[in-house]
PDB file of N, CA and C in Angstrom:
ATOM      1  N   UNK A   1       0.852  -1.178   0.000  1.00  0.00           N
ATOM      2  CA  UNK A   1       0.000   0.000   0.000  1.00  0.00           C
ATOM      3  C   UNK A   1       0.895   1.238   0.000  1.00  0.00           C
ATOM      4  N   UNK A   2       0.681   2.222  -1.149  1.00  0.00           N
ATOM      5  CA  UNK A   2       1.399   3.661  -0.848  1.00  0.00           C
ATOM      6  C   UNK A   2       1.425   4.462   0.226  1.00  0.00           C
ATOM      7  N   UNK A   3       2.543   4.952   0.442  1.00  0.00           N
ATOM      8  CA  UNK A   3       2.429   5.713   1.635  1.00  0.00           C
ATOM      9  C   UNK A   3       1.195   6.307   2.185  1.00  0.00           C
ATOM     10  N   UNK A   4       0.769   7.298   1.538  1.00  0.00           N
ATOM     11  CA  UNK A   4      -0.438   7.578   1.788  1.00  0.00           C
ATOM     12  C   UNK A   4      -1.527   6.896   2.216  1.00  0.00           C
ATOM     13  N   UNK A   5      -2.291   5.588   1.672  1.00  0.00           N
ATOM     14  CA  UNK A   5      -2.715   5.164   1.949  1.00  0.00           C
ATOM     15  C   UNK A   5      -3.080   4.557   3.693  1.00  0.00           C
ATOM     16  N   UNK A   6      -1.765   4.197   3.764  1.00  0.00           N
ATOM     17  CA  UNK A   6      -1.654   4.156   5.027  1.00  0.00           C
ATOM     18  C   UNK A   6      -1.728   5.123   6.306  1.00  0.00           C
ATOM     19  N   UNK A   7      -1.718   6.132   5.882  1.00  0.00           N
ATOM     20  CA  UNK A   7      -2.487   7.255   6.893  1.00  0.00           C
ATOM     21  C   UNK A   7      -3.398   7.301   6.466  1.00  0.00           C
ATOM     22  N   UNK A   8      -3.784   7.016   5.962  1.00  0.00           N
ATOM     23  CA  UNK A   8      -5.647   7.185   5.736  1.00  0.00           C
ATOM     24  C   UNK A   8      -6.343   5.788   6.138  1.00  0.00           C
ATOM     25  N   UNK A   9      -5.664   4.582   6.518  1.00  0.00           N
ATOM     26  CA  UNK A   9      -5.778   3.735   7.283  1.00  0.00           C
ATOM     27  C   UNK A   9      -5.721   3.882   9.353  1.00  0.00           C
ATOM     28  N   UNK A  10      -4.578   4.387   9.130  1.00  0.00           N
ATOM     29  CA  UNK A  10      -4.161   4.631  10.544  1.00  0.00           C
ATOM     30  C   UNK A  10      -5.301   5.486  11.449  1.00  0.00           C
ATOM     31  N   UNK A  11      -5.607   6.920  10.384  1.00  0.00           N
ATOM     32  CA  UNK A  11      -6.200   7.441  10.718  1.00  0.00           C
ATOM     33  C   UNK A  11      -7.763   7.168  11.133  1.00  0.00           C
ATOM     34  N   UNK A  12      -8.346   6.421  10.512  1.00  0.00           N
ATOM     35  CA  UNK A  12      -9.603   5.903  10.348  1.00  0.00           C
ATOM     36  C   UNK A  12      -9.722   4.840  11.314  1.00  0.00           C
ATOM     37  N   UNK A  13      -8.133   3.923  11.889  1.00  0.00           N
ATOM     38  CA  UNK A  13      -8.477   3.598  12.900  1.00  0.00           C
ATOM     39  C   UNK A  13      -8.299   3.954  14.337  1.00  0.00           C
ATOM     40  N   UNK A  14      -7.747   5.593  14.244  1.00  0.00           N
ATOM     41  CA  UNK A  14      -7.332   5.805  15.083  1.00  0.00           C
ATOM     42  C   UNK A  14      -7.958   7.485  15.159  1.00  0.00           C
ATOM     43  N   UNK A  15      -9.365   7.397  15.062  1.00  0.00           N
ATOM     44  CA  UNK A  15     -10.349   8.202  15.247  1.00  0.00           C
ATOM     45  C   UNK A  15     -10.116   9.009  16.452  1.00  0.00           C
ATOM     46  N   UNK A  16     -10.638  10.527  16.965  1.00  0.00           N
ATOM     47  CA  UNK A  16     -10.235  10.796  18.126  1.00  0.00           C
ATOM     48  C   UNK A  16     -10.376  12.555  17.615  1.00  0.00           C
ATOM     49  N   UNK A  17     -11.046  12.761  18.554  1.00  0.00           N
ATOM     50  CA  UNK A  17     -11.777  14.220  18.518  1.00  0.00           C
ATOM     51  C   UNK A  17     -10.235  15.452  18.697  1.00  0.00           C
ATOM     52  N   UNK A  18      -9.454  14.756  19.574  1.00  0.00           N
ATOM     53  CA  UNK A  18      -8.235  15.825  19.874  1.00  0.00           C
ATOM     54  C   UNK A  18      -7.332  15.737  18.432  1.00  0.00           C
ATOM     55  N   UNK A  19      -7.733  14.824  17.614  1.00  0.00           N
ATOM     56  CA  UNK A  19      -6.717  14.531  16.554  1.00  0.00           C
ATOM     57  C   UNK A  19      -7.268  15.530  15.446  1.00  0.00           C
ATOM     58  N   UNK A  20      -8.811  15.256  15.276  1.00  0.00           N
ATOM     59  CA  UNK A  20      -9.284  16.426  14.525  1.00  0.00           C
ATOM     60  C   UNK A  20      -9.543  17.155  14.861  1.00  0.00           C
ATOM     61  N   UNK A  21      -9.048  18.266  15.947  1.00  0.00           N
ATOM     62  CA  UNK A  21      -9.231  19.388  16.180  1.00  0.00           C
ATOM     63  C   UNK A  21      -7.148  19.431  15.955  1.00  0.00           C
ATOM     64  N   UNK A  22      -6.471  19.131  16.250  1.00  0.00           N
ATOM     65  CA  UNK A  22      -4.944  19.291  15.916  1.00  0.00           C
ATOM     66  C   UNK A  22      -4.872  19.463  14.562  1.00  0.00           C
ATOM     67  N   UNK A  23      -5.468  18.778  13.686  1.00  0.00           N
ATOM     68  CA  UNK A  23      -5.804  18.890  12.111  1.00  0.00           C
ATOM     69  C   UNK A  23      -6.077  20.547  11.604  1.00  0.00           C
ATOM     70  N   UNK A  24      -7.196  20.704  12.355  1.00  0.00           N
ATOM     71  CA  UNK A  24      -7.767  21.750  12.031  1.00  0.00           C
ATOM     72  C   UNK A  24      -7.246  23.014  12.746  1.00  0.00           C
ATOM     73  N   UNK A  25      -6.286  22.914  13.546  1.00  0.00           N
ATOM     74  CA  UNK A  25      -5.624  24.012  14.230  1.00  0.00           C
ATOM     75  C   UNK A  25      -4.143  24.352  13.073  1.00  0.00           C
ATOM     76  N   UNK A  26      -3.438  23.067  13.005  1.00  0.00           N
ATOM     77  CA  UNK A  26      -2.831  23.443  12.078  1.00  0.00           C
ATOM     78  C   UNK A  26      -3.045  23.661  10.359  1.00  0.00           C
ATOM     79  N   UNK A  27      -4.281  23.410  10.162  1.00  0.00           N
ATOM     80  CA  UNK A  27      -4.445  23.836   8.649  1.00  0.00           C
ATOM     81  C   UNK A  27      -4.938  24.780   9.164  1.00  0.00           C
ATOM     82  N   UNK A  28      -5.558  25.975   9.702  1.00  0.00           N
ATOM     83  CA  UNK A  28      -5.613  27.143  10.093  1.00  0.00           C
ATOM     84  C   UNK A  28      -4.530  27.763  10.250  1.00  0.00           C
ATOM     85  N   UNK A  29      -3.836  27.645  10.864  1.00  0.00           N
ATOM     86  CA  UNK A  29      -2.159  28.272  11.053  1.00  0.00           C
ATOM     87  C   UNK A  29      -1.739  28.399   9.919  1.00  0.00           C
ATOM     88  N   UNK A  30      -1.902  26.870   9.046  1.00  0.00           N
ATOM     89  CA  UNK A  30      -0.975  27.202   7.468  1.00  0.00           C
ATOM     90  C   UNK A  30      -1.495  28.382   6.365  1.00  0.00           C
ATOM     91  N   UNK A  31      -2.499  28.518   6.628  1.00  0.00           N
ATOM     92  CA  UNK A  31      -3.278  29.423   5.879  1.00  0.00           C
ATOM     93  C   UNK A  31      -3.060  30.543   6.457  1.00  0.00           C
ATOM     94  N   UNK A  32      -3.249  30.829   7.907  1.00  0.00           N
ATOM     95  CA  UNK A  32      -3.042  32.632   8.113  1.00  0.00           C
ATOM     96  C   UNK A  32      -1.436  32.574   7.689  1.00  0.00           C
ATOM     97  N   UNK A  33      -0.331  31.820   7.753  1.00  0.00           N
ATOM     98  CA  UNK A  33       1.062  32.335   7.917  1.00  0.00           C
ATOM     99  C   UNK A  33       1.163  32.270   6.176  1.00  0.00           C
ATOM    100  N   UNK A  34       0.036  31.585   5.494  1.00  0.00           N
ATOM    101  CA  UNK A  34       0.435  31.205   4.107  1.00  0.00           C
ATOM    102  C   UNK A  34       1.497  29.957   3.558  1.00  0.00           C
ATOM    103  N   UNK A  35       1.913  29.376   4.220  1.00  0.00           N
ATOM    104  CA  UNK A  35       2.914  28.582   4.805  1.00  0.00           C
ATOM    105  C   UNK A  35       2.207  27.503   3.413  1.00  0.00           C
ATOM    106  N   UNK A  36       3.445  27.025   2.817  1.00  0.00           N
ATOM    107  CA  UNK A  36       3.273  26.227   0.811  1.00  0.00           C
ATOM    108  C   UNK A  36       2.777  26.901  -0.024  1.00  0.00           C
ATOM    109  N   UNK A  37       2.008  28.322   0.186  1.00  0.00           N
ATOM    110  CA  UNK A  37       1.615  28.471  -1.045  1.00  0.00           C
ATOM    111  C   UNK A  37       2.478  29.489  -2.312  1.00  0.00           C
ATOM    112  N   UNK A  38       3.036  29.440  -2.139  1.00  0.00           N
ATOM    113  CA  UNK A  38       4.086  30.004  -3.464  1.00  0.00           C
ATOM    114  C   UNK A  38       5.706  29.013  -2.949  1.00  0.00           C
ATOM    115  N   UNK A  39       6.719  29.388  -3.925  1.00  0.00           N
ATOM    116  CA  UNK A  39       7.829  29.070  -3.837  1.00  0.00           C
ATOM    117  C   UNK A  39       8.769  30.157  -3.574  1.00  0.00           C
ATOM    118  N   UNK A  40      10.389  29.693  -3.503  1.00  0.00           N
ATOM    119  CA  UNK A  40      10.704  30.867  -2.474  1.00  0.00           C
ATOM    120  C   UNK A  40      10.981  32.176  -3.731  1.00  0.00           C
ATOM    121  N   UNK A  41      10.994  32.837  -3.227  1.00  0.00           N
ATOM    122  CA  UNK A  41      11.273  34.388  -3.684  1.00  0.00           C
ATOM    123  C   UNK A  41      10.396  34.381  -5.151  1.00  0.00           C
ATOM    124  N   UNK A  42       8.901  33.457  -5.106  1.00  0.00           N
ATOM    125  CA  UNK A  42       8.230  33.590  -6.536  1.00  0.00           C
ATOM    126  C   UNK A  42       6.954  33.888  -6.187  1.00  0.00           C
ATOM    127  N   UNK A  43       6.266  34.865  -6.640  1.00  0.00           N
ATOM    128  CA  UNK A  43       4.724  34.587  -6.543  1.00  0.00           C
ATOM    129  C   UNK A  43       4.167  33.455  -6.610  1.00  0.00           C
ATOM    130  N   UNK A  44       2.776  33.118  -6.845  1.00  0.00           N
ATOM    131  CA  UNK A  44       2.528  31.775  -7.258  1.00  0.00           C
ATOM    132  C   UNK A  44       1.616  32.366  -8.441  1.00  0.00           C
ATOM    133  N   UNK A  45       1.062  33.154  -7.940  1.00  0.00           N
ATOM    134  CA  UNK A  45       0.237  33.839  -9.462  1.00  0.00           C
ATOM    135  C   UNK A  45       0.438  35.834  -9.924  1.00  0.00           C
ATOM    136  N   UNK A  46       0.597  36.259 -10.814  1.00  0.00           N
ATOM    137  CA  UNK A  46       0.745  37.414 -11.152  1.00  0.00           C
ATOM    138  C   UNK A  46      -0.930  38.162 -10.179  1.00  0.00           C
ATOM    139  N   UNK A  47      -0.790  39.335 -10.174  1.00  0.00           N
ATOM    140  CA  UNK A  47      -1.876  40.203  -9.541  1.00  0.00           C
ATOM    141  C   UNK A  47      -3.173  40.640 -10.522  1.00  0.00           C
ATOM    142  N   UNK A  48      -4.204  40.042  -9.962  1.00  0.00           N
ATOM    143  CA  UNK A  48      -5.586  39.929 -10.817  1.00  0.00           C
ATOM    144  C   UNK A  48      -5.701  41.752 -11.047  1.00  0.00           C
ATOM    145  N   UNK A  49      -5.613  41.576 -12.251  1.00  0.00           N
ATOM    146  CA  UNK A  49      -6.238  43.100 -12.896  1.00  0.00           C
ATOM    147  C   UNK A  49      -7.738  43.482 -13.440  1.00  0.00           C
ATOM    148  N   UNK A  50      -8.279  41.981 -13.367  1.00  0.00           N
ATOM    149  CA  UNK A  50      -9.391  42.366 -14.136  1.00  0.00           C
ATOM    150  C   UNK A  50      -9.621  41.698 -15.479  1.00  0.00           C
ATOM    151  N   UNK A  51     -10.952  41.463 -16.201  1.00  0.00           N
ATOM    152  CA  UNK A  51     -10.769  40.885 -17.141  1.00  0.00           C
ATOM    153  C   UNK A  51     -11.233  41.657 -18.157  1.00  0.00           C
ATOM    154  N   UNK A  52     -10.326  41.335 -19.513  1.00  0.00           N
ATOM    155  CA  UNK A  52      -9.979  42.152 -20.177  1.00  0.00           C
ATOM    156  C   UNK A  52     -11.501  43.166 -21.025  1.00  0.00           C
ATOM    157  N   UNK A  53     -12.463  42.420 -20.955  1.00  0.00           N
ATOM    158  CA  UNK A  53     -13.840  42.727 -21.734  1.00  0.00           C
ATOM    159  C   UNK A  53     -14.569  43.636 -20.091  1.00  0.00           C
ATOM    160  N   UNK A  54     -14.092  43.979 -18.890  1.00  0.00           N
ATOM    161  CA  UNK A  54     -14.481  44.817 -18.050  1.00  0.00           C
ATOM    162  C   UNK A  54     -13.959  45.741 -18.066  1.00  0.00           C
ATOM    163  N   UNK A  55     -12.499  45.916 -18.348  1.00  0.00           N
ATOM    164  CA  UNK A  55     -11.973  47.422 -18.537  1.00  0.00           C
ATOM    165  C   UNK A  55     -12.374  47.655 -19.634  1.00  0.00           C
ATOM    166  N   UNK A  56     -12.996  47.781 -20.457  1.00  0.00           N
ATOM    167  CA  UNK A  56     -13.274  48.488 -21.677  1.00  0.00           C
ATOM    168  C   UNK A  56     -14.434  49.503 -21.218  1.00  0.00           C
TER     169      UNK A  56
END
């Protein structure tokens, strides 16, 4: 079984309210600090200007 898989085994048998709230504390954290979403010193996407048939 792929790695993965196996946490998604483990997990399922190893159910537990403090585990999904640790889940959800740190995917909250990753999101306010932004923490993976671009690479280093790169945006991940250029800055939305608008689409092109609204500025007219």
């Amino acid at each position: 079984m792929p790695l993965p898989g196996r946490y998604y085994v483990w997990y399922v048998d190893h159910q537990l309210l403090w585990l999904d709230l640790k889940i959800i504390v740190i995917m909250i954290l990753s999101i306010l600090k932004r923490d993976g979403t671009n690479q280093a010193g790169k945006a991940t996407m250029e800055e939305f200007m608008g689409h092109a048939r609204a500025l007219r």
